[in-house]
N, C-alpha and C. Protein backbone atom coordinates (compact mmCIF):
# COMPACT_ATOMS: atom_id res chain seq x y z
N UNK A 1 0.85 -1.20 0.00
CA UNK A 1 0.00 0.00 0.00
C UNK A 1 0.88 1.25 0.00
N UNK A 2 0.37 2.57 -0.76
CA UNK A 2 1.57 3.55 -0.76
C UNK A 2 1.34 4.45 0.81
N UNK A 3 2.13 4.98 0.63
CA UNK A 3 2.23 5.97 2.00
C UNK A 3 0.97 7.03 2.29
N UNK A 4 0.47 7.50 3.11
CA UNK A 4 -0.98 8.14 2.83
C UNK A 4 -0.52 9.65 2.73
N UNK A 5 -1.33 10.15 2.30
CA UNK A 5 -1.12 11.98 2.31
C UNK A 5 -0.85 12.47 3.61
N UNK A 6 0.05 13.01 4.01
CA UNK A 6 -0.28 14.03 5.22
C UNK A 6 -0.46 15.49 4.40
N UNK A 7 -1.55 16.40 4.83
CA UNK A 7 -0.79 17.67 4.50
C UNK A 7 -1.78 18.73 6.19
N UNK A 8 -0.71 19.46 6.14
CA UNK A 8 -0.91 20.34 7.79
C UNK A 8 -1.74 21.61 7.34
N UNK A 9 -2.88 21.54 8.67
CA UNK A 9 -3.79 22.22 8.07
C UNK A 9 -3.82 23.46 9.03
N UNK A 10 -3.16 23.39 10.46
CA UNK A 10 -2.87 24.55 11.11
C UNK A 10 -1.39 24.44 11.69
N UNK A 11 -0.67 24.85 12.08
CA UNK A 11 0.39 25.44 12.67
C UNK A 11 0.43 26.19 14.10
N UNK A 12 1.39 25.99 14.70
CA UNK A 12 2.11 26.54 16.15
C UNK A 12 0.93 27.98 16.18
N UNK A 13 1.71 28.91 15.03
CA UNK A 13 0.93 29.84 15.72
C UNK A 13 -0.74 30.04 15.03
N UNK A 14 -1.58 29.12 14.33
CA UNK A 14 -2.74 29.07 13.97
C UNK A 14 -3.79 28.39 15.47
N UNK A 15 -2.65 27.56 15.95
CA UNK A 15 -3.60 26.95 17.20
C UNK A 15 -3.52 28.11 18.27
N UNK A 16 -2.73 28.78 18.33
CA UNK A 16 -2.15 29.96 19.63
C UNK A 16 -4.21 30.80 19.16
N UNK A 17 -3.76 31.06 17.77
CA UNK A 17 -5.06 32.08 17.53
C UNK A 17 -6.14 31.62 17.96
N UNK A 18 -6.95 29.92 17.34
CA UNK A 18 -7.82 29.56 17.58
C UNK A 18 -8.32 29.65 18.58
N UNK A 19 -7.43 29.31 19.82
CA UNK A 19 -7.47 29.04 21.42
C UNK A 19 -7.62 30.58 21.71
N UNK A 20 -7.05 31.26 21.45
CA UNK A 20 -7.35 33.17 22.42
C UNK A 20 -8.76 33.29 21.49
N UNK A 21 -9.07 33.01 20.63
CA UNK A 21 -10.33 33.55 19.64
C UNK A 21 -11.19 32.45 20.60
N UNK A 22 -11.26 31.57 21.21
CA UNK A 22 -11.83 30.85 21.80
C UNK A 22 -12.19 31.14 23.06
N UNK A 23 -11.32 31.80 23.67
CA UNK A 23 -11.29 32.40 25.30
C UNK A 23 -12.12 33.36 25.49
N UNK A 24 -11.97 34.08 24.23
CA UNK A 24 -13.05 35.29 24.04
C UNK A 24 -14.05 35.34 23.95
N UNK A 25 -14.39 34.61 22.81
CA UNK A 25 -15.82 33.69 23.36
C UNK A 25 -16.41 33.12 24.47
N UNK A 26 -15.82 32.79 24.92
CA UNK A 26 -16.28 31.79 26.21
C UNK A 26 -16.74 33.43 27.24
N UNK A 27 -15.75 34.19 27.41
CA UNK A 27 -15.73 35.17 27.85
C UNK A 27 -17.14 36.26 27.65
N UNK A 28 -17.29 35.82 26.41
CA UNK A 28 -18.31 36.94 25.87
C UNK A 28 -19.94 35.98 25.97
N UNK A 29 -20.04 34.61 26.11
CA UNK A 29 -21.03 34.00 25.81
C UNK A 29 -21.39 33.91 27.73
N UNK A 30 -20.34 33.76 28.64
CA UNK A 30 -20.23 33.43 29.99
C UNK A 30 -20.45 35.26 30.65
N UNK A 31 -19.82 36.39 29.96
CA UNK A 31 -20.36 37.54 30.65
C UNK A 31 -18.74 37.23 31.50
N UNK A 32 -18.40 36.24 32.36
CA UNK A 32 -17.69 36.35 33.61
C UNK A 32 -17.16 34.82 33.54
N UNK A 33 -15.65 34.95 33.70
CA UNK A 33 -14.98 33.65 33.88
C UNK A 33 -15.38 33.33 35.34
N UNK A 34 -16.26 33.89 36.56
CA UNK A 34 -16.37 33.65 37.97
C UNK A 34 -17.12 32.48 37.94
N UNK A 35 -16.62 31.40 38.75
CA UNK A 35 -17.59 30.23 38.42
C UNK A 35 -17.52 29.56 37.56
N UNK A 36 -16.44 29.49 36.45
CA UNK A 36 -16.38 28.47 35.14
C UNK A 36 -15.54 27.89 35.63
N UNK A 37 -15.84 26.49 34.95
CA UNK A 37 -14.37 25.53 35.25
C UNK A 37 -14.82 25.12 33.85
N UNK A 38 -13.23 24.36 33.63
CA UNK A 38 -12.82 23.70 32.58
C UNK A 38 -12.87 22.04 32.70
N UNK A 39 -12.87 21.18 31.69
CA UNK A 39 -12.89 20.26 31.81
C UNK A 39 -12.26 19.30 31.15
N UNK A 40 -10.56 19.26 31.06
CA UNK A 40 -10.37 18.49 29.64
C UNK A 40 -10.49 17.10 29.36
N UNK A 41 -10.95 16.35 28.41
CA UNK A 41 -10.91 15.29 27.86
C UNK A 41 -9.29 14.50 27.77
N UNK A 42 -9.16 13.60 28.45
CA UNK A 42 -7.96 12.87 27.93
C UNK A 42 -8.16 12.26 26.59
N UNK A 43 -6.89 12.71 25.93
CA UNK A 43 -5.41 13.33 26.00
C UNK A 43 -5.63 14.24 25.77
N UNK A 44 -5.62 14.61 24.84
CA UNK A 44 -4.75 16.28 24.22
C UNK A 44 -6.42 16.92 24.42
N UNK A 45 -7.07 17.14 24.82
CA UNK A 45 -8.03 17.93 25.58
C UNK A 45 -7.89 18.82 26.95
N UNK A 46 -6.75 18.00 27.55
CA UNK A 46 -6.16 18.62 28.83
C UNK A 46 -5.36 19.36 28.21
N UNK A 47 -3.91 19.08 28.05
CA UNK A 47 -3.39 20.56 27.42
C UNK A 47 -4.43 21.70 26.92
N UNK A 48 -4.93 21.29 26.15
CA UNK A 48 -6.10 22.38 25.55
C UNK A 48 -6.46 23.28 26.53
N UNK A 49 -7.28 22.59 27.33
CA UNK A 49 -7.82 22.87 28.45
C UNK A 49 -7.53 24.34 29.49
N UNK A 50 -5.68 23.44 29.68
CA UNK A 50 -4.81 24.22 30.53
C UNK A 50 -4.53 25.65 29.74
N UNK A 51 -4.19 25.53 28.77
CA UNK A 51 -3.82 26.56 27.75
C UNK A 51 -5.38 27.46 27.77
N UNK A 52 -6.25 26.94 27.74
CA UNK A 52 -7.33 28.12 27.45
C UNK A 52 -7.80 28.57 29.15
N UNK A 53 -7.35 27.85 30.18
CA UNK A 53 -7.33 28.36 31.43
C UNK A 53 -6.25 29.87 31.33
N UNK A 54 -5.23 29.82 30.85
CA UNK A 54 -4.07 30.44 31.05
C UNK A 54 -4.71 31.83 30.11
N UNK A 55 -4.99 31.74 29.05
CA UNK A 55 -5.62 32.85 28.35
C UNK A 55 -6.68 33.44 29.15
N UNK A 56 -7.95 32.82 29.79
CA UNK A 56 -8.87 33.27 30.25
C UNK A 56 -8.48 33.85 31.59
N UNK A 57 -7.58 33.75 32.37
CA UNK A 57 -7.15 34.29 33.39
C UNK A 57 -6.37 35.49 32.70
N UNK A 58 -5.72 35.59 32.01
CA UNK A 58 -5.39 37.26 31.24
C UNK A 58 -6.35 37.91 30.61
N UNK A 59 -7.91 37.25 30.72
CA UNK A 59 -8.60 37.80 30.36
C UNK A 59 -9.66 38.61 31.17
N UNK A 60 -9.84 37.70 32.13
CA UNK A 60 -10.66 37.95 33.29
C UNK A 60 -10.23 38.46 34.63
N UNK A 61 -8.85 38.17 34.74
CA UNK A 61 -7.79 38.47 35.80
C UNK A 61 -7.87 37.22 37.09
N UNK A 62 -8.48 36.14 37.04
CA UNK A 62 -8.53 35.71 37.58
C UNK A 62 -8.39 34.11 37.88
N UNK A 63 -7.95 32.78 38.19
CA UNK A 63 -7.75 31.90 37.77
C UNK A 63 -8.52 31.14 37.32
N UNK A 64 -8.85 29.97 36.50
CA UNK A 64 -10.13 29.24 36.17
C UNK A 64 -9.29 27.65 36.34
N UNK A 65 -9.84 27.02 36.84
CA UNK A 65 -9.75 25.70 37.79
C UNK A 65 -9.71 25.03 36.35
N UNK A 66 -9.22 23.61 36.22
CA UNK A 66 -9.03 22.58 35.28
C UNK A 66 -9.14 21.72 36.04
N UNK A 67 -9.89 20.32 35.53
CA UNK A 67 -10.49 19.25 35.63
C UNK A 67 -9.57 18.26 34.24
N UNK A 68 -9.20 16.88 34.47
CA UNK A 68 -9.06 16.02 33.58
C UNK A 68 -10.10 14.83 33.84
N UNK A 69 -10.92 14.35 32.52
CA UNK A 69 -11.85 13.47 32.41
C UNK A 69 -11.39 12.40 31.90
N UNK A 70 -11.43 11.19 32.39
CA UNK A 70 -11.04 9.75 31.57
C UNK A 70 -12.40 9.26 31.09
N UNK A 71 -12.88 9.09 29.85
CA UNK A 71 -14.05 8.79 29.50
C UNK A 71 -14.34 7.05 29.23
N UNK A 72 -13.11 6.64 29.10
CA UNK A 72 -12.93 4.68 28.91
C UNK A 72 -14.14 4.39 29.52
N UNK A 73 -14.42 4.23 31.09
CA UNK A 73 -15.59 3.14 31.14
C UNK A 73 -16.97 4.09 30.94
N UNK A 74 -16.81 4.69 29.88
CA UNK A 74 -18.61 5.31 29.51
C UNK A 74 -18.52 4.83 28.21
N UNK A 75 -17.38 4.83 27.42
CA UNK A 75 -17.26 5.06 25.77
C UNK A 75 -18.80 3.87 25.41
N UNK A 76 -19.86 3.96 24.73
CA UNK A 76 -20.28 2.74 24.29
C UNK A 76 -19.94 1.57 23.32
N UNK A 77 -18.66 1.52 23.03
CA UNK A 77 -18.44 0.31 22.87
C UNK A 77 -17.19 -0.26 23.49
N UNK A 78 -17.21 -0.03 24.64
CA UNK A 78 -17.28 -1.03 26.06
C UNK A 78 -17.54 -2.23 25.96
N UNK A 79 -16.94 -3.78 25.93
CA UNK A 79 -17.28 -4.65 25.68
C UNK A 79 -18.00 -5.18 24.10
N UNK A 80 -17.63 -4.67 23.22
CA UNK A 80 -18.11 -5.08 22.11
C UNK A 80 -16.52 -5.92 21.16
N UNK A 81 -15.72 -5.28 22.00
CA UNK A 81 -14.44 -5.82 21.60
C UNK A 81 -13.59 -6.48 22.40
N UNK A 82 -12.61 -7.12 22.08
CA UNK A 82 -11.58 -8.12 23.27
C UNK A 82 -10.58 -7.12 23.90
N UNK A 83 -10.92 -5.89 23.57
CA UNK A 83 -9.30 -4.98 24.40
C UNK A 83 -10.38 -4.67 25.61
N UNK A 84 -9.93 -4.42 26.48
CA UNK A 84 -10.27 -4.09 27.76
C UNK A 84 -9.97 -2.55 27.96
N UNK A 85 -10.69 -1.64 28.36
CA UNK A 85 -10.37 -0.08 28.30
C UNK A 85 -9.14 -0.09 29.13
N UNK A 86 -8.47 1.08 28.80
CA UNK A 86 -7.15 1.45 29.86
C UNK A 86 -7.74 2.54 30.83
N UNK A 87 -7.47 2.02 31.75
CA UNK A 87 -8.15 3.19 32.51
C UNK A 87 -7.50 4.41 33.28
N UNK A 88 -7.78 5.68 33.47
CA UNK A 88 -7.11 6.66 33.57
C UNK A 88 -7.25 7.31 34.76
N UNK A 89 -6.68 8.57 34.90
CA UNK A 89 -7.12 9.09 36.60
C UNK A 89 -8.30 10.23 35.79
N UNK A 90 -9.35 10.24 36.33
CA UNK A 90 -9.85 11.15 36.49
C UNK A 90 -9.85 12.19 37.44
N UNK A 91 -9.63 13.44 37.43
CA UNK A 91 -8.98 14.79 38.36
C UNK A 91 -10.03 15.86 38.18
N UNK A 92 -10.77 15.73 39.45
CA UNK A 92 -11.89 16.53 39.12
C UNK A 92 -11.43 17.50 40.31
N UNK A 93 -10.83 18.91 40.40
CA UNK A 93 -10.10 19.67 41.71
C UNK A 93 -11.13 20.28 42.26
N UNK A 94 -12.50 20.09 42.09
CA UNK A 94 -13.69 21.06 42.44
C UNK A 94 -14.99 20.82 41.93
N UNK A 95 -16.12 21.06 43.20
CA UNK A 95 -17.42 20.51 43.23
C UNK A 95 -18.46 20.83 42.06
N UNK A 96 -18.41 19.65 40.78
CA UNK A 96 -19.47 19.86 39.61
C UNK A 96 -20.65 20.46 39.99
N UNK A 97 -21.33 20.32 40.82
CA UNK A 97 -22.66 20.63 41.44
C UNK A 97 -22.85 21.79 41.37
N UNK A 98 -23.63 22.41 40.16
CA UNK A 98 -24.21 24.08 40.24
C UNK A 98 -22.61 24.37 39.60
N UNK A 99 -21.57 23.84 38.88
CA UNK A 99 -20.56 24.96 38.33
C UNK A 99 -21.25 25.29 36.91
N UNK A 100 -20.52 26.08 36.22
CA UNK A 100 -19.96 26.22 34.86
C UNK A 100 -19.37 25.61 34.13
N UNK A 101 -19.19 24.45 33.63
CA UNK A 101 -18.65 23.37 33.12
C UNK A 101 -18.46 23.97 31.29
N UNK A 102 -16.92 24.33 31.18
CA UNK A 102 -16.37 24.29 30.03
C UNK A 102 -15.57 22.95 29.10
N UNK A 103 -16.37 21.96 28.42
CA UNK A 103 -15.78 20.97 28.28
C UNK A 103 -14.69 20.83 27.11
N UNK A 104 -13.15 20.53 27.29
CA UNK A 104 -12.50 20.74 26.12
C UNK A 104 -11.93 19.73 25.43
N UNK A 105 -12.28 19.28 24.31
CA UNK A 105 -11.63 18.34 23.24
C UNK A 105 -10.71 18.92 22.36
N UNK A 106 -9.67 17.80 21.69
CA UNK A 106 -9.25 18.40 20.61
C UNK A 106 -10.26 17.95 19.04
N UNK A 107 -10.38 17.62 18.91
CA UNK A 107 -11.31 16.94 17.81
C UNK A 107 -13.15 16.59 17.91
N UNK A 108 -13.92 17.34 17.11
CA UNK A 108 -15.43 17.12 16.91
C UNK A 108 -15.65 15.86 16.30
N UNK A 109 -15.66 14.85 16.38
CA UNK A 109 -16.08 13.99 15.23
C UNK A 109 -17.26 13.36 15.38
N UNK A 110 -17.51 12.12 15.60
CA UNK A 110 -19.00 11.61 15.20
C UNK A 110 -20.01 12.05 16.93
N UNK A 111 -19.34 12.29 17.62
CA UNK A 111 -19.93 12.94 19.03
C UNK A 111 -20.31 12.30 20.22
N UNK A 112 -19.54 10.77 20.05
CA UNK A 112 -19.44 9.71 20.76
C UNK A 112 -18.66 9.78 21.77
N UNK A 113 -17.79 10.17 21.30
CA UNK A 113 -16.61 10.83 22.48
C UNK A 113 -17.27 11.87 23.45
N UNK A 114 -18.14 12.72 23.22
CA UNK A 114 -18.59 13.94 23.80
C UNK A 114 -19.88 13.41 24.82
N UNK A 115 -20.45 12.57 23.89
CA UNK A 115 -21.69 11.72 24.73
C UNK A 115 -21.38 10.78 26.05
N UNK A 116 -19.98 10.19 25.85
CA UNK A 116 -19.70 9.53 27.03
C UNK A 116 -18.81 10.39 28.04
N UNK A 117 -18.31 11.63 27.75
CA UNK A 117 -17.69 12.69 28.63
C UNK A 117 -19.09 13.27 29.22
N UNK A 118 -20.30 13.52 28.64
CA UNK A 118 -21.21 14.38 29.53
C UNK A 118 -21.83 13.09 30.72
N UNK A 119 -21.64 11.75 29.92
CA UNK A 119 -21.89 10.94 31.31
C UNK A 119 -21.68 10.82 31.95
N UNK A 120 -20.09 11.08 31.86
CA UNK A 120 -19.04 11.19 33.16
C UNK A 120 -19.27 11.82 33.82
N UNK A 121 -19.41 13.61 34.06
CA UNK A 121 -19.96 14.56 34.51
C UNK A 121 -20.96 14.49 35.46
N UNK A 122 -22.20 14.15 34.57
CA UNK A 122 -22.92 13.86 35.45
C UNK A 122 -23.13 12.72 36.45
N UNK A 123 -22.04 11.76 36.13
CA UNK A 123 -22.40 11.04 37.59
C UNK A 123 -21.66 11.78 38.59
N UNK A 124 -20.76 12.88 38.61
CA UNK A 124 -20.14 13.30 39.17
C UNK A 124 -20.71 14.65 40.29
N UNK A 125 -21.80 15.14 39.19
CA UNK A 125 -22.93 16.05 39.97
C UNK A 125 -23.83 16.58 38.88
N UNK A 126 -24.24 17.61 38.82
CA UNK A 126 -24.75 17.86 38.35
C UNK A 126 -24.76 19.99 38.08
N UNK A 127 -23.66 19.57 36.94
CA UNK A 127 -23.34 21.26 36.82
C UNK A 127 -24.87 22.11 36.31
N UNK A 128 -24.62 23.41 36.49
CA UNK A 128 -25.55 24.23 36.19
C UNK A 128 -25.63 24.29 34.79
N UNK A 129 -24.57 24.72 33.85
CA UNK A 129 -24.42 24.12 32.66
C UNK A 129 -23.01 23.25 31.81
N UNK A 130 -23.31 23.06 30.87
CA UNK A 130 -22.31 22.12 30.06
C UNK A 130 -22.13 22.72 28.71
N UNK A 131 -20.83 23.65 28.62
CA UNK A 131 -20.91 24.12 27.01
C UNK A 131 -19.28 23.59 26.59
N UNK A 132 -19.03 23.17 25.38
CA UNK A 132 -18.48 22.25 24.46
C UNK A 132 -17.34 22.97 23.75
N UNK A 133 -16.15 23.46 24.19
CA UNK A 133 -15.11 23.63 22.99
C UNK A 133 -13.85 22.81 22.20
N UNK A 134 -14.32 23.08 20.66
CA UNK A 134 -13.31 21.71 20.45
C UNK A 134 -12.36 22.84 19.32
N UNK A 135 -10.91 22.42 19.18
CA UNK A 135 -10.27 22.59 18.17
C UNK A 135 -10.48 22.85 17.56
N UNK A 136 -10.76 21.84 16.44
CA UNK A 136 -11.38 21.30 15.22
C UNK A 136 -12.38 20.07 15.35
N UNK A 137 -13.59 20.94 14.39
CA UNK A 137 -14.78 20.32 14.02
C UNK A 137 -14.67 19.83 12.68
N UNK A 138 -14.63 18.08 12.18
CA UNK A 138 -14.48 17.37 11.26
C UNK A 138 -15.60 17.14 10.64
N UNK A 139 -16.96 17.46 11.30
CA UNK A 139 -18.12 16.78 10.91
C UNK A 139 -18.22 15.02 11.21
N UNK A 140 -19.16 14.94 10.22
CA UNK A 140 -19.53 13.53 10.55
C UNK A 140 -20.18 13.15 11.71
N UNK A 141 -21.31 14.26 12.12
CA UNK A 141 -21.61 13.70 13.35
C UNK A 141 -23.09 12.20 13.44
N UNK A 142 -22.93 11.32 14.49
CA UNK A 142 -23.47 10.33 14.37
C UNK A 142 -24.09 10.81 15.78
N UNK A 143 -24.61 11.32 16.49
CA UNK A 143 -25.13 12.19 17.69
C UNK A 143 -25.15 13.33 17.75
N UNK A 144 -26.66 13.83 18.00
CA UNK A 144 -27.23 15.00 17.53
C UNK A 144 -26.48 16.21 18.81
N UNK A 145 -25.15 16.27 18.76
CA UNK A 145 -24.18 17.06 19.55
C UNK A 145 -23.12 18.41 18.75
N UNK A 146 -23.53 19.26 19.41
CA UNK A 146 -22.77 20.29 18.50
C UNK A 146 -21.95 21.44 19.53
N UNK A 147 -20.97 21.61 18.71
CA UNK A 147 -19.46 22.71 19.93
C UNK A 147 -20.37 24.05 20.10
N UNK A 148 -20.35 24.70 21.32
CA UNK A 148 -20.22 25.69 21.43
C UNK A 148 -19.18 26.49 20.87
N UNK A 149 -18.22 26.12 20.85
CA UNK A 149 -16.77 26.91 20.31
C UNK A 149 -15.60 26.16 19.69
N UNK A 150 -15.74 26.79 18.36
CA UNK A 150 -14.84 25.74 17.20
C UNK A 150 -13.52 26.52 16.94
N UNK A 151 -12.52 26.25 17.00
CA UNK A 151 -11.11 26.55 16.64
C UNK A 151 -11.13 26.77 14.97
N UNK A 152 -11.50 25.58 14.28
CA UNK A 152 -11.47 25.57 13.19
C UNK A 152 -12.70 24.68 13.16
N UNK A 153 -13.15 25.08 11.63
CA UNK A 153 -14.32 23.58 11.01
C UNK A 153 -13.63 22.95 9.69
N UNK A 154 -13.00 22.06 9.91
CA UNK A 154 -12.32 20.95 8.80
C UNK A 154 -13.07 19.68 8.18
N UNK A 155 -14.25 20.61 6.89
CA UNK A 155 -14.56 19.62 6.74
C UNK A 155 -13.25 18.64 5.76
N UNK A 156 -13.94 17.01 6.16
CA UNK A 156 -13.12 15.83 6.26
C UNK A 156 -14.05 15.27 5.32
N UNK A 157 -13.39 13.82 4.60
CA UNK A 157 -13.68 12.58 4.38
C UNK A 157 -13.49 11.78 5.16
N UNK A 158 -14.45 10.46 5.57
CA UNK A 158 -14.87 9.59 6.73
C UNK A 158 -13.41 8.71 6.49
N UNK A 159 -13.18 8.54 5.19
CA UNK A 159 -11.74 7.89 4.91
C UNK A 159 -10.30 8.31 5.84
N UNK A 160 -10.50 9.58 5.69
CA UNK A 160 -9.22 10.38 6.20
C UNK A 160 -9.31 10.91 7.43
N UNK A 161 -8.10 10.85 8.26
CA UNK A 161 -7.88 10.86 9.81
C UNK A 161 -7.50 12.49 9.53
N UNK A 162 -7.96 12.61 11.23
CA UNK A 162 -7.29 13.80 11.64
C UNK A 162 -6.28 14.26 12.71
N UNK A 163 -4.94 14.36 12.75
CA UNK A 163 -4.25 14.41 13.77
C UNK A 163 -4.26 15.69 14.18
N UNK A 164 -4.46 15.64 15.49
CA UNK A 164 -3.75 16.96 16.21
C UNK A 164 -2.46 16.69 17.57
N UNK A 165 -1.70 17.15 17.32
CA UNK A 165 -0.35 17.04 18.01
C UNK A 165 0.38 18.60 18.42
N UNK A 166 0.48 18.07 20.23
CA UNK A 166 0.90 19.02 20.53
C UNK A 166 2.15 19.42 21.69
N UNK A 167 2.22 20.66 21.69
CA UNK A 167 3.67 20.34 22.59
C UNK A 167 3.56 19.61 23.67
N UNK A 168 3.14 19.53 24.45
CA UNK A 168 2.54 19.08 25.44
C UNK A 168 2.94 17.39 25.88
N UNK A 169 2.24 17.31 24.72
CA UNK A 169 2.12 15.48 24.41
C UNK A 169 2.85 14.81 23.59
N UNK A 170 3.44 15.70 22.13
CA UNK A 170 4.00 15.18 20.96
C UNK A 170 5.20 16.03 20.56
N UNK A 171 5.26 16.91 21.22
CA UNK A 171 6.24 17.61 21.05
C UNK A 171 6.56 18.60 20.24
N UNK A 172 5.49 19.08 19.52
CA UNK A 172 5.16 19.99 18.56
C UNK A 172 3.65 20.60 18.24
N UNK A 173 3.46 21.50 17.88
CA UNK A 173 1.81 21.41 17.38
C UNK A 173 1.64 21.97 16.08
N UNK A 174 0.45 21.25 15.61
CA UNK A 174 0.49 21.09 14.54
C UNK A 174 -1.52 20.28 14.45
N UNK A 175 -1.78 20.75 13.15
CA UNK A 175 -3.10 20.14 13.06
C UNK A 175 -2.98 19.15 11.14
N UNK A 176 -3.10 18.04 11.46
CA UNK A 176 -2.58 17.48 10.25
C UNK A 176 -4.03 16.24 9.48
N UNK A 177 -4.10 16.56 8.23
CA UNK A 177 -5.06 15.48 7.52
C UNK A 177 -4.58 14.54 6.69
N UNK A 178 -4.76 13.26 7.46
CA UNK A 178 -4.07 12.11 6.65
C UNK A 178 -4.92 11.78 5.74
N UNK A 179 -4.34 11.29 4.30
CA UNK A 179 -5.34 11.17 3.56
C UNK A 179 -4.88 9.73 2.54
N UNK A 180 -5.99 8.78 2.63
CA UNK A 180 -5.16 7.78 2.36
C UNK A 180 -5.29 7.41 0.69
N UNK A 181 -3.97 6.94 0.42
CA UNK A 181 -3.48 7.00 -1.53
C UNK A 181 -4.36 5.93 -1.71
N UNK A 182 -4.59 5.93 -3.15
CA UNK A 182 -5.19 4.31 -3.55
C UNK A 182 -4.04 3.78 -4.79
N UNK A 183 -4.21 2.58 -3.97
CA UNK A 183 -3.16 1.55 -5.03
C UNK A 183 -3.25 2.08 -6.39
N UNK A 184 -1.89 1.99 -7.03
CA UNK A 184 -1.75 2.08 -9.01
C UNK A 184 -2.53 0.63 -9.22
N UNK A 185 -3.39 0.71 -10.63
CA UNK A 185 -3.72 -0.19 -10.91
C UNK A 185 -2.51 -0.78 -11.81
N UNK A 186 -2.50 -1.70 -12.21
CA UNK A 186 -1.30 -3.30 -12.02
C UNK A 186 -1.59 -2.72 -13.62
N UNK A 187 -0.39 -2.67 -14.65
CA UNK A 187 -0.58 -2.37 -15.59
C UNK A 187 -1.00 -3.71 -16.94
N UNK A 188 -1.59 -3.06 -17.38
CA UNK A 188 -2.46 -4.28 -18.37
C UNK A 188 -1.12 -4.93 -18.89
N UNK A 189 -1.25 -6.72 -19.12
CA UNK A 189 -0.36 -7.20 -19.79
C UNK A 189 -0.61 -6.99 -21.44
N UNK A 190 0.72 -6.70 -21.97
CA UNK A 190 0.81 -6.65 -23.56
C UNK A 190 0.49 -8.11 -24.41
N UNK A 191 -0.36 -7.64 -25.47
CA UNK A 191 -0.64 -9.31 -26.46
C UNK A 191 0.64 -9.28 -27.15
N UNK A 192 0.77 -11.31 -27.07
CA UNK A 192 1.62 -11.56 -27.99
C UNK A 192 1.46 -11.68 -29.30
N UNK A 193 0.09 -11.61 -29.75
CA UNK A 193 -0.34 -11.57 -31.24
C UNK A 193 0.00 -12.66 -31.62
N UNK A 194 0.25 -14.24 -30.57
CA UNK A 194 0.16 -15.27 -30.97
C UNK A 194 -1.47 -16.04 -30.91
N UNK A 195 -1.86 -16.56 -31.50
CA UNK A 195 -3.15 -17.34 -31.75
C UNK A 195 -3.61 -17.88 -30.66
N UNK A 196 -4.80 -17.76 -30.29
CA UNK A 196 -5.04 -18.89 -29.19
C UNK A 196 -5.19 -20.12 -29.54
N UNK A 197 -5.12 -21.12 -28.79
CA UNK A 197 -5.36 -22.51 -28.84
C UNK A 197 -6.74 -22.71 -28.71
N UNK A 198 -7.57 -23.57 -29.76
CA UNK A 198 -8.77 -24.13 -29.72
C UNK A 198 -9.32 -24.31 -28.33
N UNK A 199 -9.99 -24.20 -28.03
CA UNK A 199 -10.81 -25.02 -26.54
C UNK A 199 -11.60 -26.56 -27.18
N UNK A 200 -10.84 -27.57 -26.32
CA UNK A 200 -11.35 -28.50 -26.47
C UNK A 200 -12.65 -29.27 -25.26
């Protein structure tokens, strides 16, 4: 099989923008960072997370609390396969009950991921509200779930992956669309312009 496409669809300082254009929002839709918490999604949802804590406190002047969510034993397909979930710490530093719940992903996709993070939550309490910021929105949603606050909207083919990698975790950042080649077809064999043999 040949090698698949990568080509990079944001950069170091395209994610810096998305994320402050994001804070602002949150800022402007919330009135007041007082009372918001954050919530990131493992993996690269926490960095996110932390990073849009760090903006919103230069925004508001004041600190905004971070939460990490392990979503493994909600995902629904839990037992439909032989791997066993890995399970993670969940770090919740402060009482869900009646907060502001800012939830952060890096990636929108079919909204499965997002459906078993608000389960989490709520067994945890029961915030006043739950609003949704992701990176990048790929489409394809398979649950009627949609971001409050999009970094980017990349529409995708269901074929092609979307990486996001960041310092944090990967050592760089970067927003990248793999896109996968399709085989050369096998080139036709040449006639020998010898006769065929009768079929007997």
């Amino acid at each position: 099989m040949p090698a698949p496409e990568r080509v990079r669809v944001m950069d170091a300082a395209e994610i810096d923008r998305a994320l402050t254009r994001i804070a602002h929002e949150i800022v402007e839709r919330n009135k007041s960072i007082e009372g918001l918490r954050l919530v990131g999604i493992r993996n690269r949802g926490v960095p996110l997370a932390q990073r849009l804590a760090g903006k919103l406190a230069g925004i508001g002047g004041c600190p905004v609390p971070v939460g990490v969510l392990d979503i493994n034993l909600y995902r629904d397909d839990v037992g439909q396969g032989t791997d066993r979930p890995v399970l993670r710490r969940t770090e919740i530093p402060f009482d869900v009950e009646g907060a502001g719940i800012v939830l952060v992903d890096d990636v929108l996709y079919t909204g499965r991921t997002i459906r078993a993070a608000l389960a989490g939550l709520v067994d945890l309490g029961r915030p006043r509200h739950i609003q949704l910021a992701v990176l990048v929105d790929r489409g394809h949603r398979e649950l009627p779930i949609r971001a409050d606050f999009v970094g980017k909207n990349l529409p995708t083919a269901r074929a092609e992956q979307v990486e996001v990698r960041l310092q944090e975790t990967d050592g760089a950042d970067e927003v990248v669309i793999v896109k996968p080649r399709e085989a050369k077809a096998a080139p036709a064999r040449k006639r020998t312009g010898k006769p065929r043999g009768r079929r007997r």
